[in-house]
Protein backbone atom coordinates (compact mmCIF):
# COMPACT_ATOMS: atom_id res chain seq x y z
CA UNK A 1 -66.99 94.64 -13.60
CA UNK A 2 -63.73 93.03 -12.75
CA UNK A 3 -62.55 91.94 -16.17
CA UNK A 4 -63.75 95.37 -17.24
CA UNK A 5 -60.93 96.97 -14.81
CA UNK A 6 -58.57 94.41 -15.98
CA UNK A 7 -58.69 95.65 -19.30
CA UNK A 8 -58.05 99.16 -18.12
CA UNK A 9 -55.06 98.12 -16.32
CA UNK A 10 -53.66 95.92 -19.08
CA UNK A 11 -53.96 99.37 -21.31
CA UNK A 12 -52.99 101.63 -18.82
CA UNK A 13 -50.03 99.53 -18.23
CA UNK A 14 -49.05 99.13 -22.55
CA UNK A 15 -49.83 103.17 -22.60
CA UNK A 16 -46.74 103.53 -20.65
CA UNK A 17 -44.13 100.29 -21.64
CA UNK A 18 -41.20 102.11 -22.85
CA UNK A 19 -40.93 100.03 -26.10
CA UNK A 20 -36.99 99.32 -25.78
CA UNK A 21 -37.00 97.85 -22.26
CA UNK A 22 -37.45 94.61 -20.70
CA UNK A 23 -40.74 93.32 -19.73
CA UNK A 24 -38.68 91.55 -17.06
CA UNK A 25 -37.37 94.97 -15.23
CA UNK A 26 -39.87 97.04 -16.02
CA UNK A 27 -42.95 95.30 -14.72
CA UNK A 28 -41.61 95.22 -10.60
CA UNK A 29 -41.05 99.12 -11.04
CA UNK A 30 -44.42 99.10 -12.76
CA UNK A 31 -46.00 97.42 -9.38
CA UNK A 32 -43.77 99.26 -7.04
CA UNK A 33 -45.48 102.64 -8.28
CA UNK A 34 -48.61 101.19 -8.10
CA UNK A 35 -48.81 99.91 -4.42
CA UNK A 36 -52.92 99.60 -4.56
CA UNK A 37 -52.44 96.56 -7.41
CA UNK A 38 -53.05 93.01 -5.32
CA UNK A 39 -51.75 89.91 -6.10
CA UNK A 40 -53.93 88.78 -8.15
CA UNK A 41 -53.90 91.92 -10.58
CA UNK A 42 -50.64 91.65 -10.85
CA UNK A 43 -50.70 87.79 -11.79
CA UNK A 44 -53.43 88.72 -14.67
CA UNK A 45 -51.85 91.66 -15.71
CA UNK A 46 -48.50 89.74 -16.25
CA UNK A 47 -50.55 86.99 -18.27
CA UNK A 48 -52.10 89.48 -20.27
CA UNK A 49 -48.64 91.30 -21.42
CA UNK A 50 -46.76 88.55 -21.98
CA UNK A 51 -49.59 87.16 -24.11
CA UNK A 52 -49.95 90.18 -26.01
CA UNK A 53 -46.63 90.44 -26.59
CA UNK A 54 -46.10 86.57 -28.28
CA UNK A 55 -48.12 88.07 -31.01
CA UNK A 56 -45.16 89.78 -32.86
CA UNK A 57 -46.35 91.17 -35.57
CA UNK A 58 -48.88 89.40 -35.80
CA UNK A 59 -52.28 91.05 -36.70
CA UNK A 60 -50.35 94.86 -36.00
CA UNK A 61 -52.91 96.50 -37.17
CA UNK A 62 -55.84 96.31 -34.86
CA UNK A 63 -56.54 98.20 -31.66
CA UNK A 64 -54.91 96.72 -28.56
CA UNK A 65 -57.95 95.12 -27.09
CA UNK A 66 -58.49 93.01 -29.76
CA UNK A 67 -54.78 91.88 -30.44
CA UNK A 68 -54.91 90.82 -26.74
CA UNK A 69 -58.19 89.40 -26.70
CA UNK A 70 -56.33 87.26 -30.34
CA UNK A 71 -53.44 86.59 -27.95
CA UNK A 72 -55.01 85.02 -25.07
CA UNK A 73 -56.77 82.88 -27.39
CA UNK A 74 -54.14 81.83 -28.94
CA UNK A 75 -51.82 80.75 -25.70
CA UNK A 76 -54.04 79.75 -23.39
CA UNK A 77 -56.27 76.16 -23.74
CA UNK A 78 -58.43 76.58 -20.96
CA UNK A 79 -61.26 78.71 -19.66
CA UNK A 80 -60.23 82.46 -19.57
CA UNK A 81 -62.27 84.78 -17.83
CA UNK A 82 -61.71 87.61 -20.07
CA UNK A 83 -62.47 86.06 -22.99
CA UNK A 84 -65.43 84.52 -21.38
CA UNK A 85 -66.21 88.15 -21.06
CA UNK A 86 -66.13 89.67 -24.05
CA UNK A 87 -65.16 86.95 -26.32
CA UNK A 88 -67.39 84.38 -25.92
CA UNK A 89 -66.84 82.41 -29.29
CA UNK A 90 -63.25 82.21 -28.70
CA UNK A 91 -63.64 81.06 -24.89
CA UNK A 92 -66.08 77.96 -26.95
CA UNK A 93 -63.16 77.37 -29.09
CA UNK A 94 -60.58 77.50 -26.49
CA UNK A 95 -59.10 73.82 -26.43
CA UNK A 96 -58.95 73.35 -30.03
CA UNK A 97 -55.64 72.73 -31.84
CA UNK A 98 -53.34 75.55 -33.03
CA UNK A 99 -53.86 74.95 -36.44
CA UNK A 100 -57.87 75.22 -35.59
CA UNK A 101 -57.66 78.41 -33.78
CA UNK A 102 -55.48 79.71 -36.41
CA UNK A 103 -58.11 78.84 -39.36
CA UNK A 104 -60.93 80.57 -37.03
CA UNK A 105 -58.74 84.13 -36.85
CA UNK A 106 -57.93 83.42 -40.65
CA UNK A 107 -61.88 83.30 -41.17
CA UNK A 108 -62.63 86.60 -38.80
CA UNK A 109 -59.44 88.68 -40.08
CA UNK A 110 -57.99 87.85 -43.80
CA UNK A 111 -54.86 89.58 -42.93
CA UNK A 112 -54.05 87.11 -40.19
CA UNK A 113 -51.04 85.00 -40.54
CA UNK A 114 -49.10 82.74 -37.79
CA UNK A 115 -45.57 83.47 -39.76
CA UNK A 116 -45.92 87.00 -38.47
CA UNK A 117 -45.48 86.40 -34.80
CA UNK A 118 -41.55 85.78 -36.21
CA UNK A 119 -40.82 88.62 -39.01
CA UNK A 120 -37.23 87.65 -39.46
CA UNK A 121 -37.50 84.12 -40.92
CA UNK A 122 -35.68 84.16 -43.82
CA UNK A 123 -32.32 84.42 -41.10
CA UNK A 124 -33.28 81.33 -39.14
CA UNK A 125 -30.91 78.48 -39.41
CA UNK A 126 -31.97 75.99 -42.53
CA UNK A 127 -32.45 72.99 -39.94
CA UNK A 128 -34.89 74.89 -37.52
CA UNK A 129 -38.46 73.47 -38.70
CA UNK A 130 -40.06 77.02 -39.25
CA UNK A 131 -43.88 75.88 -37.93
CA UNK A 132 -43.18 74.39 -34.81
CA UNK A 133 -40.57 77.18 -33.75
CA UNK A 134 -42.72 79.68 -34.34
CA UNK A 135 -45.16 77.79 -32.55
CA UNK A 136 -43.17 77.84 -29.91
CA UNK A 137 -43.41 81.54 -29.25
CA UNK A 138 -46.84 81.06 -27.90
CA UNK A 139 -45.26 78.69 -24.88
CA UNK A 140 -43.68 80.09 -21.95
CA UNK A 141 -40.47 78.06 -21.64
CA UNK A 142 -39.90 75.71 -18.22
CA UNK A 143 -38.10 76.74 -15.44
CA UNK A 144 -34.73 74.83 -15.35
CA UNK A 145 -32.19 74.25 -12.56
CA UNK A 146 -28.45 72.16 -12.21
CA UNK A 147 -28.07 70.59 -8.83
CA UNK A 148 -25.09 70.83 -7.43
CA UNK A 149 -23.28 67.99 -7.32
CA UNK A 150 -23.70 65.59 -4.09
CA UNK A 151 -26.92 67.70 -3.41
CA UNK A 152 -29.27 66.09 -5.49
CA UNK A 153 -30.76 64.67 -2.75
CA UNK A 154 -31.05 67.41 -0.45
CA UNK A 155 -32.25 69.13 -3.40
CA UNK A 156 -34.99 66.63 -4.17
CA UNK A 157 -36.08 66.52 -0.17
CA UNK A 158 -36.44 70.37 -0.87
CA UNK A 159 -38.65 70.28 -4.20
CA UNK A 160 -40.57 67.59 -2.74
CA UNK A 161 -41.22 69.24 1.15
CA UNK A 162 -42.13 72.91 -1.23
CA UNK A 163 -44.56 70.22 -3.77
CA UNK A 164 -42.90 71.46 -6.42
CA UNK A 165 -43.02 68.94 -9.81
CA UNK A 166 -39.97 68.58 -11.49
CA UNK A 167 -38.52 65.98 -13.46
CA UNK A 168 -34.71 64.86 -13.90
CA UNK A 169 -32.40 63.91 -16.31
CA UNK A 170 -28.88 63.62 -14.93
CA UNK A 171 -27.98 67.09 -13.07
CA UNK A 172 -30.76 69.12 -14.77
CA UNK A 173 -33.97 69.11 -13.31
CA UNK A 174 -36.90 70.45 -15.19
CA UNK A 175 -39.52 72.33 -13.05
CA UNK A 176 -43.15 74.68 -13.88
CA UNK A 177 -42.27 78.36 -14.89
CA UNK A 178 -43.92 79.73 -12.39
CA UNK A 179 -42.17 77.12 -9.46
CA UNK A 180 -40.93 79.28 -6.37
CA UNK A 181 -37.44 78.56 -5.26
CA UNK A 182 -37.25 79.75 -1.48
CA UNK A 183 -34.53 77.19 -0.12
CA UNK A 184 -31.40 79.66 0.26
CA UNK A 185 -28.83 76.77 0.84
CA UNK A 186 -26.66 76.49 -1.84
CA UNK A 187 -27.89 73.21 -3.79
CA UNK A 188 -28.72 74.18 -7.45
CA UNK A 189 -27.78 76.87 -10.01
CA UNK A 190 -30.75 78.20 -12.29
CA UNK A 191 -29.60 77.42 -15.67
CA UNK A 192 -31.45 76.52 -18.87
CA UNK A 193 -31.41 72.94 -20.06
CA UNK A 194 -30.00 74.21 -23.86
CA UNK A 195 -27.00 76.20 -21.53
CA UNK A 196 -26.21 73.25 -19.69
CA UNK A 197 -26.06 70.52 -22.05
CA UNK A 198 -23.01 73.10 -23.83
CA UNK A 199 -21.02 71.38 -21.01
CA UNK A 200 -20.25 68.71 -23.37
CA UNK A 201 -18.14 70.90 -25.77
CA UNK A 202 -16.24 71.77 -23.13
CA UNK A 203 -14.27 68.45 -22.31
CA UNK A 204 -11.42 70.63 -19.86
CA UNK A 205 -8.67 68.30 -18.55
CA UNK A 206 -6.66 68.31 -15.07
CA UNK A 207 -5.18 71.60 -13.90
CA UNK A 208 -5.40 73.07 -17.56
CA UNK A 209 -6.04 76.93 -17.50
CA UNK A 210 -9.41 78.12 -19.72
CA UNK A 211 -10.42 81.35 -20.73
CA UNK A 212 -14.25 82.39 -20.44
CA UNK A 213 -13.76 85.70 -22.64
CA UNK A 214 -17.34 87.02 -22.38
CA UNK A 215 -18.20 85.73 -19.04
CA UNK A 216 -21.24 87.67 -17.94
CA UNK A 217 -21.97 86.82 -14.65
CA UNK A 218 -20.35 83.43 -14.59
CA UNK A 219 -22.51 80.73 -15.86
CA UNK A 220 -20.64 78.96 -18.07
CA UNK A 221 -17.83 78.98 -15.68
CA UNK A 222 -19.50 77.26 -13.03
CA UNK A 223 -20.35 74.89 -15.93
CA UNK A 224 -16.69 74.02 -16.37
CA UNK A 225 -16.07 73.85 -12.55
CA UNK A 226 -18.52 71.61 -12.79
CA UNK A 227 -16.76 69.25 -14.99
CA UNK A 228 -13.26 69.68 -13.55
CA UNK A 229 -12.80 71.30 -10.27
CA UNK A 230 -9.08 71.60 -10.62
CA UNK A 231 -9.73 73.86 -13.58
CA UNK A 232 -8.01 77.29 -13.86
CA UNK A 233 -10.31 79.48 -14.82
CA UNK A 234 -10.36 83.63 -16.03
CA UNK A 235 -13.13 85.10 -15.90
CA UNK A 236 -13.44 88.73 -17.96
CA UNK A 237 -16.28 90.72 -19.33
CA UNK A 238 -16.53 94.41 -20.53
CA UNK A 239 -19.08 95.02 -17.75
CA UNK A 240 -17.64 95.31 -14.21
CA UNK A 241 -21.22 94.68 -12.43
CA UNK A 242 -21.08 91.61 -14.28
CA UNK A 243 -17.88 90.68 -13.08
CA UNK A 244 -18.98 91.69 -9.15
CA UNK A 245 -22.35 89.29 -9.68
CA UNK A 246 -19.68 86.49 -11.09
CA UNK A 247 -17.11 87.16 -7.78
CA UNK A 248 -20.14 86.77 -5.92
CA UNK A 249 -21.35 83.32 -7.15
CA UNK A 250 -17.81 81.98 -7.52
CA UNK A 251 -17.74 82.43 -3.83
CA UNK A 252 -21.13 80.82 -3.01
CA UNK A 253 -19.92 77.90 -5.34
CA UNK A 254 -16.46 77.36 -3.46
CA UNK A 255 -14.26 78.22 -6.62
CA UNK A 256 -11.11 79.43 -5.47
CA UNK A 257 -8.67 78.70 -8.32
CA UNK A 258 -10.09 81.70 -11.01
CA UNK A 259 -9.26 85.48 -11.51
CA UNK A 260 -11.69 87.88 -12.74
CA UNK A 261 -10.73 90.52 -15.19
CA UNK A 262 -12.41 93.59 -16.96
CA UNK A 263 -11.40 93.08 -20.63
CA UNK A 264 -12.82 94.91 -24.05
CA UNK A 265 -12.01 92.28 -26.48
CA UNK A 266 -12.77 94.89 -29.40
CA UNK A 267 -9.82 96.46 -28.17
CA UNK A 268 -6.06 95.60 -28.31
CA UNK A 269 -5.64 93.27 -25.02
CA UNK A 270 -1.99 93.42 -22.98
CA UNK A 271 -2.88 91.65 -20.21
CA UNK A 272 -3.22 88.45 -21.10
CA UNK A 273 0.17 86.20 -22.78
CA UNK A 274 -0.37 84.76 -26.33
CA UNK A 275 -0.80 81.44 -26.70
CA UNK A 276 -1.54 80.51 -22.97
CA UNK A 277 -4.93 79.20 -22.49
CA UNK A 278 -5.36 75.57 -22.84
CA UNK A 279 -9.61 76.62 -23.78
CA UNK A 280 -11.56 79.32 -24.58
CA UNK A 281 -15.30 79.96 -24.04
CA UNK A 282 -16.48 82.03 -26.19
CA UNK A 283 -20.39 82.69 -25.44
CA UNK A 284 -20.93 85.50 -27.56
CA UNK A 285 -23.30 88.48 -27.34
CA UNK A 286 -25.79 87.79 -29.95
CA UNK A 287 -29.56 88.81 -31.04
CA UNK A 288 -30.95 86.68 -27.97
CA UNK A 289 -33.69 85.45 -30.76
CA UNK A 290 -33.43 81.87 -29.28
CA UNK A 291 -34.77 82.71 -25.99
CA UNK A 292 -37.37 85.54 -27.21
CA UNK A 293 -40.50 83.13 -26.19
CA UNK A 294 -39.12 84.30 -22.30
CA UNK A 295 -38.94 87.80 -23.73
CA UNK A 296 -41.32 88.03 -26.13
CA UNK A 297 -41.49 91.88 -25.66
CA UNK A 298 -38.50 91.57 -28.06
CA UNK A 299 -40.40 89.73 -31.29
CA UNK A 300 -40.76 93.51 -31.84
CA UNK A 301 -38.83 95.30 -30.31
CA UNK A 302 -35.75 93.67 -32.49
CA UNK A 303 -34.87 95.88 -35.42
CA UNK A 304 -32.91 93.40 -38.61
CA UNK A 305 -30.60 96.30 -39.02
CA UNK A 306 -29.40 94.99 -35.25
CA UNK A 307 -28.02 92.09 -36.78
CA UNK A 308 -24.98 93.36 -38.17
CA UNK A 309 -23.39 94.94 -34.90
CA UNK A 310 -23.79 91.43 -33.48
CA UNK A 311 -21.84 89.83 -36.16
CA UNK A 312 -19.03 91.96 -36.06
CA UNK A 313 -18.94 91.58 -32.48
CA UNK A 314 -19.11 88.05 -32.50
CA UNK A 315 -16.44 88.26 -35.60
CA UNK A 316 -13.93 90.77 -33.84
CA UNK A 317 -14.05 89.16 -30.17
CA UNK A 318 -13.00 85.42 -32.00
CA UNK A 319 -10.16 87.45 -34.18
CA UNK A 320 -8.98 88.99 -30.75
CA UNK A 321 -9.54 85.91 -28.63
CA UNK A 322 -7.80 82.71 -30.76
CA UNK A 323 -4.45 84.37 -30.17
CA UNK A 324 -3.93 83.56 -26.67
CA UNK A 325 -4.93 79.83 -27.31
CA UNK A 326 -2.83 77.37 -27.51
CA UNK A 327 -2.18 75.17 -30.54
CA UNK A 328 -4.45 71.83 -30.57
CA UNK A 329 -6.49 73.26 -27.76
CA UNK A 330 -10.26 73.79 -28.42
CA UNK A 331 -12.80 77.32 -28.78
CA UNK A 332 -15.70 77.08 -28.04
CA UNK A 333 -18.41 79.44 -29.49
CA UNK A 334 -21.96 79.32 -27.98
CA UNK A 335 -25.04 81.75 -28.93
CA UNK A 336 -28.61 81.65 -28.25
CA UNK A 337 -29.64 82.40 -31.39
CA UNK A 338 -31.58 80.82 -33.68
CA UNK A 339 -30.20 83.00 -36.86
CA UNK A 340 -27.71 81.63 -39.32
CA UNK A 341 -25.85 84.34 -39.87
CA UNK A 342 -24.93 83.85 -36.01
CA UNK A 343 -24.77 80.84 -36.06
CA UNK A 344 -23.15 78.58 -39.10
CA UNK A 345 -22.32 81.66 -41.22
CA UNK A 346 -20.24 82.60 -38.39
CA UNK A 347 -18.49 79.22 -38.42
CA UNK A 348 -17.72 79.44 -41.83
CA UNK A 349 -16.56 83.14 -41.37
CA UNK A 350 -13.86 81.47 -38.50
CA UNK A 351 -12.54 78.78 -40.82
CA UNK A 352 -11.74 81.43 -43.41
CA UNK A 353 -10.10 83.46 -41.77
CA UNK A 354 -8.96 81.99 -38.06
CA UNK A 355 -6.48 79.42 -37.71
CA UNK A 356 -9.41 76.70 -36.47
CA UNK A 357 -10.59 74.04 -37.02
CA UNK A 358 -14.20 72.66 -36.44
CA UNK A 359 -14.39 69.31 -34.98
CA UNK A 360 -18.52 69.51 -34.53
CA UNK A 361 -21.40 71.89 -34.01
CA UNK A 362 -25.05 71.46 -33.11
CA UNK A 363 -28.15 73.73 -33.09
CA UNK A 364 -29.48 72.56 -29.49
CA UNK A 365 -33.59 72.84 -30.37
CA UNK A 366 -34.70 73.74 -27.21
CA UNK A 367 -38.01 74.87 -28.86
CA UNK A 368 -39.04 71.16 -29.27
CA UNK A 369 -38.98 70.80 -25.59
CA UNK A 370 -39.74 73.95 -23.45
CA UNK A 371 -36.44 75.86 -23.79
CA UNK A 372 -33.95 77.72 -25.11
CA UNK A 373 -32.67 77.11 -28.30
CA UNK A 374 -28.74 77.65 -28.51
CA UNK A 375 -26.08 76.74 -31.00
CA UNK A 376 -22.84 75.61 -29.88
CA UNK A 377 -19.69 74.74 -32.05
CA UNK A 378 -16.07 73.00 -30.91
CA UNK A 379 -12.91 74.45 -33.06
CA UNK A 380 -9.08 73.20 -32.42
CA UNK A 381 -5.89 75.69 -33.27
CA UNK A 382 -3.81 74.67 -35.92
C-alpha cells in the first residue's frame, strides 16, 4: 500500500536525522543518496518531517508513528491521505478549530498539552501573547521577497507570467511558501517581511559611513543601500564564506562604495579607528527561536543551557562595537528572537553599562502574520 511505504520512508528517514543538524541541509543529501525517491515521495516525506517536527515536545513519549500521525492532524485542515489511512477519526475531524482538535488529543492522551510544542516559555518576551505564538509553530511561515527598486514592475510581469500569488505592501511582496522563483534577472532579494521592515531603524544620511559588525552574508546591508545608495558601508563577519556569499551579492546589487572585512568582535579589533562610524548594525547571533516555525527541527533540538553563550555574545560584540561610533550617531541591535533575555534584558544590560541611549524598540510579531518574529532596538552615543 502506498501510504504503508510512506510510513516506512518517513521512519527510515527519522532513524537516521542526525539530531543537531538542519532539516534544511540535510534533507537534499538525504534525496541525493536515495536517487530511486520520485517527486512526489519526496514532497510527502518533507510534509511529514516538518510536521512531526512542529510537535516539540509535545506528546514525547509515544512511538513515532503516532506523534506523526498527532502532527499531521494538527497542521493540516484538509483531507490527508495518511490519516485517511490509518487514522480515520482524525481525517473526520480534520477542519475543526485548533482549540477542537486540541480537546480531542486531550480526550485520547491525558498527557497532551499544546504549551509543550514551546518548552522554553517562561523566556519569551512579556508582550508575546503565549497561545497564538505557540500556535504559530504549527504554520509554515510565507515566502517573502523585496523588489528591487524600479523593478517592481518587471517583477510583477514575472510573478504574474510564472501564476504565482503574491500580495504587496510597498517593496515587500508576500508570496506561498512553496512559490518557485526561476527568473534569474536581478529584480528582488528574498528577505523576510520582520527583516525588512528593520529598515526603519536604520534612518542612514548622505555619504555617512555605517558599520554592519555581524554581517553574515549581507542582508541588512543591502537593506541600507536600499535606503541610501551613497552610503559607505563595511561589511565584517567572523566567517570568511560569509563574507565571499556577501562580495558576491554586493556585486549582483551594483554596490560599489563598501569594504568587506573578516573581524572577531570577541577579540581586541585594530583595524578599525575609534569613533568613526556614523551607524552601526548590530544583528546579533542569537537563539534563532523567532524563526523556529521554518526550522522547527530546532523546538528540540535547542538546549536552555544555549542561552547563555548567546548573551554574552550579544553582550561582548556591543561592548567591543560602540567604541568606534561616533557620538550622537545611532546602534542598532536586531535579533530574531522571541526571548527576553535577548531581547529587552539585553537593552537594559546596554544602558547600564554602554554609553547609549535608547530612543525606541519594538518586538516585530511576525507570528501574527506568517513570519518571522524579530526585535529591533535604536540607541544614540552619549
Amino acid at each position: 500500500m502506498i501510504v504503508e511505504n510512506r510510513l516506512r520512508i518517513f521512519n527510515a528517514f527519522l532513524t537516521e536525522f542526525p539530531k543537531d543538524r538542519p532539516v534544511t541541509k540535510y534533507l537534499p543529501e538525504y534525496f541525493k543518496r536515495n536517487k530511486q525517491m520520485g517527486s512526489r515521495d519526496r514532497k510527502n516525506l518533507s510534509k511529514a518531517i516538518y510536521s512531526y517536527f512542529r510537535l516539540g515536545n509535545c506528546l514525547a513519549g509515544l512511538k513515532s508513528d503516532e506523534r506523526l500521525f498527532v502532527a499531521l492532524f494538527l497542521t493540516a485542515n484538509s483531507p490527508d491521505d495518511m490519516l485517511a489511512y490509518f487514522k480515520p477519526d482524525y481525517q473526520e475531524r480534520i477542519t475543526n478549530s485548533l482549540a477542537e482538535k486540541a480537546a480531542y488529543l486531550t480526550s485520547l492522551f491525558p498527557e497532551f498539552n499544546l504549551n509543550d510544542i514551546f518548552p522554553f516559555t517562561a523566556h519569551l518576551s512579556s508582550s508575546i501573547d503565549q497561545s497564538l505564538f505557540i500556535s504559530s509553530q504549527l504554520i509554515q511561515p510565507d515566502l517573502f521577497i523585496r523588489a528591487i527598486k524600479g523593478a517592481e514592475q518587471k517583477l510583477e510581469a514575472y510573478l504574474n507570467e510564472a501564476q504565482i500569488p503574491y500580495e504587496k505592501k510597498e517593496s515587500c511582496y508576500r508570496l506561498p511558501n512553496a512559490a518557485k522563483l526561476l527568473n534569474t534577472e536581478y529584480l528582488y532579494e528574498v528577505q523576510d517581511q520582520s527583516s525588512q521592515y528593520t529598515a526603519n531603524y536604520f534612518q542612514p544620511k548622505p555619504k555617512q559611513m555605517w558599520w554592519d559588525c555581524c554581517a553574515a552574508s549581507g542582508g541588512k546591508s543591502l537593506l541600507l543601500h536600499a535606503l541610501e545608495p551613497t552610503v559607505h558601508i563595511l561589511a565584517s563577519d567572523n566567517r570568511a564564506s560569509s563574507l565571499l556569499n556577501l562580495e558576491v551579492r554586493f556585486k549582483q546589487a551594483g554596490i560599489t562604495q563598501f569594504r568587506r572585512r573578516e573581524i572577531d568582535l570577541l577579540a581586541e579589533i585594530n583595524s578599525i579607528e575609534k569613533d568613526s562610524m556614523d551607524g552601526i548594525i548590530l544583528d546579533a547571533p542569537c537563539s534563532g527561536s523567532g524563526t523556529w516555525s521554518r526550522t522547527p527541527e530546532m523546538l528540540s533540538q535547542f538546549k536552555e543551557s544555549q542561552l547563555e553563550k548567546f548573551i554574552y555574545l550579544q553582550r561582548t560584540i556591543a561592548e567591543n562595537a560602540v567604541q568606534f561610533l561616533k557620538p550622537g550617531c545611532p546602534l542598532v541591535y536586531i535579533t530574531c528572537s522571541v526571548f527576553k533575555e535577548e531581547n529587552e534584558e539585553a537593552v537594559a544590560y546596554f544602558l547600564a553599562n554602554l554609553p547609549l541611549k535608547l530612543e525606541k524598540m519594538e518586538l516585530i510579531k511576525g507570528y501574527e502574520s506568517k513570519a518571522d518574529t524579530m526585535f529591533v532596538a535604536r540607541f544614540l552615543k552619549h
